[in-house]
Protein backbone atom coordinates (compact mmCIF):
# COMPACT_ATOMS: atom_id res chain seq x y z
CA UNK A 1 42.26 -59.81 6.69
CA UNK A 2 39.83 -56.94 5.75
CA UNK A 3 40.99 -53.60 3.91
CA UNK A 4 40.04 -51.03 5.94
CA UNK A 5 37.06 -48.83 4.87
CA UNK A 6 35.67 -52.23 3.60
CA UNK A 7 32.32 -52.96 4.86
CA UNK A 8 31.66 -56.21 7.02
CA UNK A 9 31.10 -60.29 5.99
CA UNK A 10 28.07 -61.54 7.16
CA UNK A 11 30.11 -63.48 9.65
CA UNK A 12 31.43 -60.06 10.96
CA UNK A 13 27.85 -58.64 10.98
CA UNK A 14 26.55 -61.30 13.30
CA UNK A 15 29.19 -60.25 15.73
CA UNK A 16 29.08 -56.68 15.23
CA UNK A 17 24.75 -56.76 15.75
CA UNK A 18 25.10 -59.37 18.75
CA UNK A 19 25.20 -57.01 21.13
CA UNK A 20 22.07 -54.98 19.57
CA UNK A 21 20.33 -58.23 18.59
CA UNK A 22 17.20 -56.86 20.03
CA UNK A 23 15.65 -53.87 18.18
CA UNK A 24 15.43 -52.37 21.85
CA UNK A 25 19.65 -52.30 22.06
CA UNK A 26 19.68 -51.29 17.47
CA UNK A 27 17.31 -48.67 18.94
CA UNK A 28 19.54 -47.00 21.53
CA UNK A 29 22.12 -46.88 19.49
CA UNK A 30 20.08 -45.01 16.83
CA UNK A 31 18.75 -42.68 19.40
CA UNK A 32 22.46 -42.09 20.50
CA UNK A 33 23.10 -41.22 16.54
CA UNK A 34 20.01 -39.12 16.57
CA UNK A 35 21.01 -37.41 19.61
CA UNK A 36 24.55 -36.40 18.94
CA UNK A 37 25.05 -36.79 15.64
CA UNK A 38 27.85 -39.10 13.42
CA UNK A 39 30.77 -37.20 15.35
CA UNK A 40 29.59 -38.00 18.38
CA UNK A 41 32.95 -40.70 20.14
CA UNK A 42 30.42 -43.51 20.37
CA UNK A 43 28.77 -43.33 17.19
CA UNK A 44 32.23 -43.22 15.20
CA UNK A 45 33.64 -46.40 16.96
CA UNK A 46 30.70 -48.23 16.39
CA UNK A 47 30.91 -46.66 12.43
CA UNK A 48 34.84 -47.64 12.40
CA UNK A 49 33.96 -51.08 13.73
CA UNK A 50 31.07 -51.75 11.27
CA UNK A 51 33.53 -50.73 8.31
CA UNK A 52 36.73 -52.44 9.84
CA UNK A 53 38.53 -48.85 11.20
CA UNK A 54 37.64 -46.61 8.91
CA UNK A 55 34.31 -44.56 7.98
CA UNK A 56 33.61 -45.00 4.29
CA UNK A 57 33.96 -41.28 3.03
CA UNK A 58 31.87 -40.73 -0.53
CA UNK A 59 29.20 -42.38 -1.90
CA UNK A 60 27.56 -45.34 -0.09
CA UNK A 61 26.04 -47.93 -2.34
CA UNK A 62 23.71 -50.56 -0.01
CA UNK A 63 21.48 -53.72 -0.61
CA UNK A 64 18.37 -50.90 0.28
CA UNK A 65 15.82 -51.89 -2.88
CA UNK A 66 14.81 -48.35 -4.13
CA UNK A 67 17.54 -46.23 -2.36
CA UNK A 68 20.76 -47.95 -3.74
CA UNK A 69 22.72 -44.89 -3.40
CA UNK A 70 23.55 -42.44 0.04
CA UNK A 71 25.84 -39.36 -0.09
CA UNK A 72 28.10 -41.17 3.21
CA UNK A 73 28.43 -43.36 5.21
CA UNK A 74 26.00 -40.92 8.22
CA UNK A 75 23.01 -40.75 6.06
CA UNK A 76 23.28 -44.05 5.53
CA UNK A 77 23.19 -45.39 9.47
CA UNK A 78 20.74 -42.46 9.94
CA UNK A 79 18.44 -43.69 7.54
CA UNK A 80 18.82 -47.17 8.78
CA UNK A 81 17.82 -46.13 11.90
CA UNK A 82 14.39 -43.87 10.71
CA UNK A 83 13.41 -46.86 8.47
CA UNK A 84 13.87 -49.18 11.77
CA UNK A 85 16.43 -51.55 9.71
CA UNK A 86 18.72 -51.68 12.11
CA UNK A 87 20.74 -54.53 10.49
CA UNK A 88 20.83 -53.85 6.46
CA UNK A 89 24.49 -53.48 5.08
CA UNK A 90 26.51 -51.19 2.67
């Protein structure tokens, strides 16, 4: 069992990207973040469900080489999604 706020395994990531395998579906997704925004109901379940049921709050540290560091969890996804890596972690 995962803490919650606790980002996901690689096992877990494999199942949480399945259903946006292609970058068509990642891309969607991103346009729905782009869109509406992190509060939108969508966005934050897929959020909760990518950080098992809770959005990190704080400081995001990822495996981004050159940007290790994001303000939250938002700019984070957001900048996933303008970089078009759809599937790098926290």
């Amino acid at each position: 069992a995962q803490q919650l706020g606790t980002p996901l395994s690689d096992q877990e990531y494999r199942q949480f990207f399945r259903s946006l395998r292609t970058a068509r579906r990642a891309s969607t997704a991103c346009v729905l973040r782009a869109l509406y925004g992190c509060q939108n109901p969508l966005v934050r379940r897929l959020d909760e469900y990518e950080n098992h049921g809770v959005i990190p709050e704080g400081p995001i540290c990822s495996e981004v080489p050159g940007t290790p560091f994001f303000p939250d969890f938002c700019t984070f996804a957001f900048y996933r999604c303008t970089r078009k890596k759809y599937f790098i972690k926290v």
